[in-house]
N, C-alpha and C. Protein backbone atom coordinates (compact mmCIF):
# COMPACT_ATOMS: atom_id res chain seq x y z
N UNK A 1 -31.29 -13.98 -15.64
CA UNK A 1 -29.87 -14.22 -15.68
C UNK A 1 -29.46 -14.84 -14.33
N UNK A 2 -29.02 -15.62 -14.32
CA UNK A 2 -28.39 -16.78 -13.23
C UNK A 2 -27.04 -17.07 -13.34
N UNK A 3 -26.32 -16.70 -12.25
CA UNK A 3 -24.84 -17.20 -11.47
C UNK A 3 -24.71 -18.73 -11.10
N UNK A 4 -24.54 -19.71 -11.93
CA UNK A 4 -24.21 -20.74 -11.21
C UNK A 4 -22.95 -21.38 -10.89
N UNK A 5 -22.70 -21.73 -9.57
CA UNK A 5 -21.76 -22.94 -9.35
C UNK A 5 -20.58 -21.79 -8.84
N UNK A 6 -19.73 -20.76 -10.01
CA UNK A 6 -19.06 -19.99 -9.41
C UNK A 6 -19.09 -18.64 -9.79
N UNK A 7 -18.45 -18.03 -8.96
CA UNK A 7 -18.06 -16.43 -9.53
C UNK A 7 -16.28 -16.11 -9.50
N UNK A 8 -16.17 -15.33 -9.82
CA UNK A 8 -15.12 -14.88 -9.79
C UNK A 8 -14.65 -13.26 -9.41
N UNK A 9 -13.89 -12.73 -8.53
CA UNK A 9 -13.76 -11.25 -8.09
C UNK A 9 -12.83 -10.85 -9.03
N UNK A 10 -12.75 -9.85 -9.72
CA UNK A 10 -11.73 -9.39 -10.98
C UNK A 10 -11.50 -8.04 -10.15
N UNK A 11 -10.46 -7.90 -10.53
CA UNK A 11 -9.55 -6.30 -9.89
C UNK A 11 -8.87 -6.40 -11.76
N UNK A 12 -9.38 -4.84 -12.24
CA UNK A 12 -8.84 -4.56 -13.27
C UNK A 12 -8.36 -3.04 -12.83
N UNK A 13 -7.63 -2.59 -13.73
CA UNK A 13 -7.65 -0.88 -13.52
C UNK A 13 -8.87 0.29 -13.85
N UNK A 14 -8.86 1.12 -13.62
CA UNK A 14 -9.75 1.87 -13.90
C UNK A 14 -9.24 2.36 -14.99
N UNK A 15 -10.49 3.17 -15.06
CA UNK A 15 -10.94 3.74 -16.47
C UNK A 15 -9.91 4.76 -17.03
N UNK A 16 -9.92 5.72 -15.82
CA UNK A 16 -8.78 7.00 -15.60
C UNK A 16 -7.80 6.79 -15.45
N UNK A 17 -7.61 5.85 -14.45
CA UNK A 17 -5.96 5.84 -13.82
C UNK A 17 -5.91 4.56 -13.45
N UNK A 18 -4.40 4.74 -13.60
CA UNK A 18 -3.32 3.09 -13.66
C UNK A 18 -2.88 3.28 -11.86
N UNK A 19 -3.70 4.01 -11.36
CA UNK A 19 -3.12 3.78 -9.97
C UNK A 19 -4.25 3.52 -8.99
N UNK A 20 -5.78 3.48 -9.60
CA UNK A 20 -6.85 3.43 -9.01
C UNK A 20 -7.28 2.02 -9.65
N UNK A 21 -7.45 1.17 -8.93
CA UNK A 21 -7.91 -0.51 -9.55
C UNK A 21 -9.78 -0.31 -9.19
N UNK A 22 -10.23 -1.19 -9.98
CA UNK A 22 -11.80 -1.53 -9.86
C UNK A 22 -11.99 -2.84 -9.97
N UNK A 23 -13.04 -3.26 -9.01
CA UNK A 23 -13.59 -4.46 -8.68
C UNK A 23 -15.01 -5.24 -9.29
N UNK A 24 -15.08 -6.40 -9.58
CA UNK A 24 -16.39 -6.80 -9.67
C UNK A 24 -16.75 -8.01 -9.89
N UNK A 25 -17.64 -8.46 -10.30
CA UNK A 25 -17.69 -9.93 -9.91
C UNK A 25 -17.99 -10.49 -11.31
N UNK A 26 -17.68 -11.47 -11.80
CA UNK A 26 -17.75 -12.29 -13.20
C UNK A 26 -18.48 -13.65 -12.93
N UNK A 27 -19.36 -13.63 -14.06
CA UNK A 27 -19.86 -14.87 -14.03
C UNK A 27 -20.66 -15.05 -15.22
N UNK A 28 -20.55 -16.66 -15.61
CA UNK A 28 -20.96 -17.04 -16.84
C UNK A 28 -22.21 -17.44 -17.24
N UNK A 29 -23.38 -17.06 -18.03
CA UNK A 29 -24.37 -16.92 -18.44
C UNK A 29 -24.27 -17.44 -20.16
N UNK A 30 -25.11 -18.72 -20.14
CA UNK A 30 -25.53 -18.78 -21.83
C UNK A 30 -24.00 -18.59 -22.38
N UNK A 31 -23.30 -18.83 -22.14
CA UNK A 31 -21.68 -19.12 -22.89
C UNK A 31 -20.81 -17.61 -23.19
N UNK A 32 -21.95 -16.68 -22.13
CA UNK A 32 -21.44 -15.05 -22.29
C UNK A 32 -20.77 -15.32 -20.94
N UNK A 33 -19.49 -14.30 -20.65
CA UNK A 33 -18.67 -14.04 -19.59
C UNK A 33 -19.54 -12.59 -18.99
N UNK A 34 -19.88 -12.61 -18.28
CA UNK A 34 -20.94 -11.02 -17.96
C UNK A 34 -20.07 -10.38 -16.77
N UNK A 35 -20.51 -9.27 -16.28
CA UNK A 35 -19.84 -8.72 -14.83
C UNK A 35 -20.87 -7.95 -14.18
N UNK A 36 -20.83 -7.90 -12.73
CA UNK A 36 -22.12 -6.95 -12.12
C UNK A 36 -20.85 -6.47 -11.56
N UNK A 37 -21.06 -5.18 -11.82
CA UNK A 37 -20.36 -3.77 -10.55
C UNK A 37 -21.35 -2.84 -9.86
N UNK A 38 -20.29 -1.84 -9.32
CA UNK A 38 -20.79 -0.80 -8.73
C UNK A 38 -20.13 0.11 -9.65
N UNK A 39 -21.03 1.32 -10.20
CA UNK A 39 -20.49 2.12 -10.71
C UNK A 39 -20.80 3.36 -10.00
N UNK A 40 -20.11 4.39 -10.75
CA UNK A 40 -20.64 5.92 -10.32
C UNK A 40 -22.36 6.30 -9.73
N UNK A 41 -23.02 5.66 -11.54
CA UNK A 41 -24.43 5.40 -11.31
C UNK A 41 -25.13 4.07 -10.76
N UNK A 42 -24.05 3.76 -10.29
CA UNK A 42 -25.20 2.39 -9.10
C UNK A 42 -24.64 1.24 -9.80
N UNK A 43 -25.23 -0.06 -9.32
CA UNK A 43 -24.99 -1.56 -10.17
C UNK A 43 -25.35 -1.89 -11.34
N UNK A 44 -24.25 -1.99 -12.05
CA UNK A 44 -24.98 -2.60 -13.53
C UNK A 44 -24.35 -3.85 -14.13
N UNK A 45 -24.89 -4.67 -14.93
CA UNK A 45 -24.52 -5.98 -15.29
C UNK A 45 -24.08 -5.64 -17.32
N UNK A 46 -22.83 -6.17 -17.42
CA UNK A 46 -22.24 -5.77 -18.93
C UNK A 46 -21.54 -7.23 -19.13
N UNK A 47 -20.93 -7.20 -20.22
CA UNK A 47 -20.41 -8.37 -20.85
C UNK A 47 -18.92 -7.91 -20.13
N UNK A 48 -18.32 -9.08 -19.79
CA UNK A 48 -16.69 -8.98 -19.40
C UNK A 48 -15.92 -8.32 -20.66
N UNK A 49 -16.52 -8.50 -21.61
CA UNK A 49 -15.46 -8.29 -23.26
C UNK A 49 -16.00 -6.29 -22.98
N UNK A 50 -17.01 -6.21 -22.93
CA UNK A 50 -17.35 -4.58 -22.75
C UNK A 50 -16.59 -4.16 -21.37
N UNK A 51 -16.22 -4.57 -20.66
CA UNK A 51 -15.66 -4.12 -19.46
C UNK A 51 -14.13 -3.71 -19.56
N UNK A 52 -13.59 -4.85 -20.20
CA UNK A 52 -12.44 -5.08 -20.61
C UNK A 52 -11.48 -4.06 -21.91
N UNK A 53 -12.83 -3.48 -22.84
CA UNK A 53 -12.17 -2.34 -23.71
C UNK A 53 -11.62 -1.49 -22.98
N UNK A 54 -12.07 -0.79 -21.53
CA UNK A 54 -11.52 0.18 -21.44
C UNK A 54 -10.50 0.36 -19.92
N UNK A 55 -10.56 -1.31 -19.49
CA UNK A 55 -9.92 -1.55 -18.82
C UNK A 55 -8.89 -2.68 -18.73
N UNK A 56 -7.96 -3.05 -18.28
CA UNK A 56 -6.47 -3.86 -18.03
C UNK A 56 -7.17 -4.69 -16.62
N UNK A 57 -7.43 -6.16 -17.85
CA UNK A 57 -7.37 -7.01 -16.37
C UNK A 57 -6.25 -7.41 -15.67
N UNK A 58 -6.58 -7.12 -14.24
CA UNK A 58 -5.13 -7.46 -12.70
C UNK A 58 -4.72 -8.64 -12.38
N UNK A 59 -6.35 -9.10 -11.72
CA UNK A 59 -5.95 -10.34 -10.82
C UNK A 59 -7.81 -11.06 -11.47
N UNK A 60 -7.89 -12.32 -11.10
CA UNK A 60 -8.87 -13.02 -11.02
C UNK A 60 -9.47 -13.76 -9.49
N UNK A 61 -9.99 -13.99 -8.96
CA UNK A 61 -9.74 -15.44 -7.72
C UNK A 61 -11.47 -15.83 -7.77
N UNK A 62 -11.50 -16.84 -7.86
CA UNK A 62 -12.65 -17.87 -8.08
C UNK A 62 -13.24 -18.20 -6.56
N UNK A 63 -14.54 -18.28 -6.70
CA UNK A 63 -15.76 -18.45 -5.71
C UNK A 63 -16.73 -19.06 -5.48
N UNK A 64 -16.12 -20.19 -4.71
CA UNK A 64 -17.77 -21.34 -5.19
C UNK A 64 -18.89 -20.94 -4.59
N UNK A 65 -20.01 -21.08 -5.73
CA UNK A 65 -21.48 -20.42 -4.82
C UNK A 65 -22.03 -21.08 -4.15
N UNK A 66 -22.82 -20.62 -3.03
CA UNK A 66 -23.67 -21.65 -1.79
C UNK A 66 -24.81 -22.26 -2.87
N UNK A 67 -25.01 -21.44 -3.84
CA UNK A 67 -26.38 -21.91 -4.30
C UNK A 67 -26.97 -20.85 -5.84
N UNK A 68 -27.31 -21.19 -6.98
CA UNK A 68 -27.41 -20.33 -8.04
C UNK A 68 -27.91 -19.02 -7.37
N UNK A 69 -27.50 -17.83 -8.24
CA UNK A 69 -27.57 -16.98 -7.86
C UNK A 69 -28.68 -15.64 -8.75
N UNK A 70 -29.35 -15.23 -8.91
CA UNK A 70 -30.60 -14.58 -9.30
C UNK A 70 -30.02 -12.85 -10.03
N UNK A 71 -29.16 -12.70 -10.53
CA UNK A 71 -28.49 -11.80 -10.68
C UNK A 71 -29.92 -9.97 -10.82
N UNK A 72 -30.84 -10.71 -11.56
CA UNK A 72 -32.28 -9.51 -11.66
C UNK A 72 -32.26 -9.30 -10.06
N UNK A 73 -32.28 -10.34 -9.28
CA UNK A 73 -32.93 -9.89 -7.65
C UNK A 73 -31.58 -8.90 -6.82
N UNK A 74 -30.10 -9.22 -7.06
CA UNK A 74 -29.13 -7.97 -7.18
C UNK A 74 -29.92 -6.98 -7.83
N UNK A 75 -29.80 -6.71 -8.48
CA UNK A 75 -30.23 -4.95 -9.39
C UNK A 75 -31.21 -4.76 -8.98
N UNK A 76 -31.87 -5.58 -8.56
CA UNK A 76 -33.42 -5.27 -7.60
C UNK A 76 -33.29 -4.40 -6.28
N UNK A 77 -32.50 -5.31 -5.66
CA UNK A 77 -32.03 -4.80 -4.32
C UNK A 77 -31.47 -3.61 -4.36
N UNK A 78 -30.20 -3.44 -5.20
CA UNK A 78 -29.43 -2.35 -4.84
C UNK A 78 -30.08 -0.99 -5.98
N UNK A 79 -31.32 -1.36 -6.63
CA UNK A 79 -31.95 -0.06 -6.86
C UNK A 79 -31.69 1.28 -6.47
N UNK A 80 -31.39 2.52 -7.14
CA UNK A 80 -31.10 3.45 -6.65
C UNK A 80 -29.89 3.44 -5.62
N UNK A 81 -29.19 2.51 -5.08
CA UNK A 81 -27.90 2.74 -4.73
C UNK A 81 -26.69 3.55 -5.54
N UNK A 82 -26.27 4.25 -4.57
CA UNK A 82 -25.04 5.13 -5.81
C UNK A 82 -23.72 4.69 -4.87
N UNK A 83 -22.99 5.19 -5.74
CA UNK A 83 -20.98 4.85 -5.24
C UNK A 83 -21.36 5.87 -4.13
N UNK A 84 -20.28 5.49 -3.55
CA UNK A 84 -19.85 6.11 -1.99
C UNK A 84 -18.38 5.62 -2.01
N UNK A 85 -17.27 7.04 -1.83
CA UNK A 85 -16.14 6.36 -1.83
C UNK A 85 -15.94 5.67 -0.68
N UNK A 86 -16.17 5.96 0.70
CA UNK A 86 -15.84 5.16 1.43
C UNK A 86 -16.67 3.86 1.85
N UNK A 87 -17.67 3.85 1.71
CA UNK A 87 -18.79 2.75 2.24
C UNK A 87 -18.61 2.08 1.58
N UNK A 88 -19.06 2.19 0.24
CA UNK A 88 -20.09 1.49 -1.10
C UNK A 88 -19.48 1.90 -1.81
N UNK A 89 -18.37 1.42 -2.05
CA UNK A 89 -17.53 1.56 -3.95
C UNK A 89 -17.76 -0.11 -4.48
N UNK A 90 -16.79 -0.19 -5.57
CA UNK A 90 -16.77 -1.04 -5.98
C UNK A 90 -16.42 -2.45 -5.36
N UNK A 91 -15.21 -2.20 -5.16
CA UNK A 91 -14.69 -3.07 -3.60
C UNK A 91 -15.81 -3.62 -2.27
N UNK A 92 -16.33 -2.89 -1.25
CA UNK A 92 -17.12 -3.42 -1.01
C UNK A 92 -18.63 -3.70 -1.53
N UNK A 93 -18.75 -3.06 -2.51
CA UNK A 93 -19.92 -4.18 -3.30
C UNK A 93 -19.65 -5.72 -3.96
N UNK A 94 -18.64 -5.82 -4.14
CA UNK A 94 -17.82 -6.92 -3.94
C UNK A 94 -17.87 -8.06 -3.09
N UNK A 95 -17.11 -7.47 -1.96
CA UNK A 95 -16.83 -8.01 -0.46
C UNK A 95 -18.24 -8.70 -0.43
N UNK A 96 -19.20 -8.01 -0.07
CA UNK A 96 -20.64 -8.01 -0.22
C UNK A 96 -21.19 -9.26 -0.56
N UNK A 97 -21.38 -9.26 -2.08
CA UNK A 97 -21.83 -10.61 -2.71
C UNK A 97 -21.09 -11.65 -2.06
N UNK A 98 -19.40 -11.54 -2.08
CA UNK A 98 -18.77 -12.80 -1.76
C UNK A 98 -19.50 -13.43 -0.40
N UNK A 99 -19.61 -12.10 0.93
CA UNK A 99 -20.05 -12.84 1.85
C UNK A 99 -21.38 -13.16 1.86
N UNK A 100 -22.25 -12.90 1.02
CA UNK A 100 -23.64 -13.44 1.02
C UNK A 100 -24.01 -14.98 0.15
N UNK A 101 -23.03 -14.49 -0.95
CA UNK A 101 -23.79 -16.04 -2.10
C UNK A 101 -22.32 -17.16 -1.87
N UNK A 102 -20.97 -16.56 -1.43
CA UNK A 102 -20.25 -17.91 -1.69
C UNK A 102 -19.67 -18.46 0.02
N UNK A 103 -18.96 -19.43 -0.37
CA UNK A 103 -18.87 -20.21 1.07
C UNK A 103 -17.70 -19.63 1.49
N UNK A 104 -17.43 -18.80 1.58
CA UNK A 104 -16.29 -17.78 1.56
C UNK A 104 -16.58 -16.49 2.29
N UNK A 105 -15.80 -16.27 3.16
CA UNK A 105 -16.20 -14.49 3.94
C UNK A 105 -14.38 -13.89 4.06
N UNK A 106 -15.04 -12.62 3.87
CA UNK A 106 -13.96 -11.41 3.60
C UNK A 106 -14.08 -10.04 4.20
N UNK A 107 -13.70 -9.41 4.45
CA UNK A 107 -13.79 -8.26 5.13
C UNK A 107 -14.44 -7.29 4.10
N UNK A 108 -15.57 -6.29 5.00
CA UNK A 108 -16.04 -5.77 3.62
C UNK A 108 -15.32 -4.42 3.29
N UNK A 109 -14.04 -4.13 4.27
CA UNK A 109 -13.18 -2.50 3.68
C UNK A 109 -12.68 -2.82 2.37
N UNK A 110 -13.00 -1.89 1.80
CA UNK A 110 -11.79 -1.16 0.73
C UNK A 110 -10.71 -1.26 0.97
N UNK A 111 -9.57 -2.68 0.52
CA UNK A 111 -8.30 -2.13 0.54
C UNK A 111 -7.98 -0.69 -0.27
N UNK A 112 -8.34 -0.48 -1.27
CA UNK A 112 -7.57 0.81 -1.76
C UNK A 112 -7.97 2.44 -0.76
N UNK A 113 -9.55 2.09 -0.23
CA UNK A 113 -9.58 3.52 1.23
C UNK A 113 -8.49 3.03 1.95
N UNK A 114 -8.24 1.94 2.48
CA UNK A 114 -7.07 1.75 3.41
C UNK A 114 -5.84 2.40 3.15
N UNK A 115 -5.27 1.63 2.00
CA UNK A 115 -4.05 2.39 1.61
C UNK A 115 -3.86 3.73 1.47
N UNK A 116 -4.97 4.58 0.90
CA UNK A 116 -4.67 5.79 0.57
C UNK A 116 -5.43 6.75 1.70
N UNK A 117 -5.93 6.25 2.67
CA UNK A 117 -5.93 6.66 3.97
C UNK A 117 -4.76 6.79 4.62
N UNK A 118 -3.77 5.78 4.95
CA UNK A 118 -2.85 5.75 5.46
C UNK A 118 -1.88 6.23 4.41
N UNK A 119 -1.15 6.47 3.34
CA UNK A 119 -0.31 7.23 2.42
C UNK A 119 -0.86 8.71 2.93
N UNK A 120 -1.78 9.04 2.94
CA UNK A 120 -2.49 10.65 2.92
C UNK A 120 -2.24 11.34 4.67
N UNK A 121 -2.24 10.20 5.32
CA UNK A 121 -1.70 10.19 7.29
C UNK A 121 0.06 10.70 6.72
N UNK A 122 0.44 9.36 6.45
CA UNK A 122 1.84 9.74 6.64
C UNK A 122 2.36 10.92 5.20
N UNK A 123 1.97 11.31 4.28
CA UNK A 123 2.52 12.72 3.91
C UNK A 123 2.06 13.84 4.87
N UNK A 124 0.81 14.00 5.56
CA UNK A 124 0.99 15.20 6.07
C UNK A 124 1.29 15.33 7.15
N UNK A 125 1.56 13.84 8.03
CA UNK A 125 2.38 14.06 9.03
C UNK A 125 3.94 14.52 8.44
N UNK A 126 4.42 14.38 7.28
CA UNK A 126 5.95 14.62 7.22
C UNK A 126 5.66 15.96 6.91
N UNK A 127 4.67 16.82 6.09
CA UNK A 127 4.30 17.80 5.90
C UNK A 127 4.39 18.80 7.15
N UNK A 128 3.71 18.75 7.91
CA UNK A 128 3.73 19.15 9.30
C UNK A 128 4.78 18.98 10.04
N UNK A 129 5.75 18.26 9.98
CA UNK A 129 6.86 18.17 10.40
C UNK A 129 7.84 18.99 9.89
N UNK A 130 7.88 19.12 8.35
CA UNK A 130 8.69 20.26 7.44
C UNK A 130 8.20 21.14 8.16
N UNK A 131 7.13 21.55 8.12
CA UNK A 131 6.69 23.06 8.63
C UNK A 131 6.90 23.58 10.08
N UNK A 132 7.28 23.12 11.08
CA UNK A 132 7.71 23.29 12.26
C UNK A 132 8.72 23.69 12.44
C-alpha cells in the first residue's frame, strides 16, 4: 500500500465524546480513501468510510508528499507502539508523518494536551482561590 503525491490530516470527533477530536492521516490507494492512526492499540490502517461510521468529520488540510510513501514500512516501524496521552496520541502521530514524508513541518504537541492542560491550571487555580 502506497501514499502518493498527497495526504491529508483529518480531525474528526471521537468515538465517545463530542468534546475530544481525533486525528489521522488520509490517503488514496487503488480508488479506496484509507486512514493510518494511532489508536488505543497502536497504528492501524482502515478505510476512511470505516472510520467515518463512528465518527463526525471536522476539518481536512492537504499535504504534498516529498516522495511516495510505503505505508507497510509505517506499521513496521511503529510495531508494538501504544497511545500515550501525552507523548504519542493521535495528534502527534500525526504531527509526525507530516514532518517526515511532506514538505511541510509542524509542531509535534497535542493541541488538545495543550488546551486541557491549561483549562485544568486555570479551574484549580479558581478552585484554590474559593477555598482560601
Amino acid at each position: 500500500m502506497i501514499a502518493h503525491d498527497k495526504i491529508y490530516k483529518i480531525t474528526t470527533t471521537s468515538e465517545n465524546s463530542t468534546l475530544i477530536t481525533h486525528s489521522a492521516i488520509a490517503f488514496d490507494y487503488n480508488n479506496t480513501k484509507y486512514v493510518i492512526h494511532m489508536t488505543f492499540d497502536g497504528v492501524e490502517v482502515i478505510t476512511l468510510e470505516t472510520l467515518l461510521k463512528t465518527r463526525k468529520l471536522l476539518r481536512t488540510k492537504k499535504y504534498k508528499l516529498k516522495q511516495d510513501v510505503q505505508i507497510e514500512d509505517i506499521l513496521y516501524n511503529y510495531q508494538g507502539d501504544r497511545f500515550e496521552l501525552i507523548n504519542n496520541n493521535c495528534e502527534t502521530f500525526c504531527n509526525d508523518f507530516i514532518n517526515t514524508y511532506t514538505t511541510k513541518k509542524t509542531l509535534r504537541l497535542s493541541e488538545q494536551v495543550i488546551i486541557y492542560t491549561i483549562l485544568t491550571a486555570i479551574i484549580l487555580t479558581i478552585i484554590i482561590k474559593l477555598n482560601k
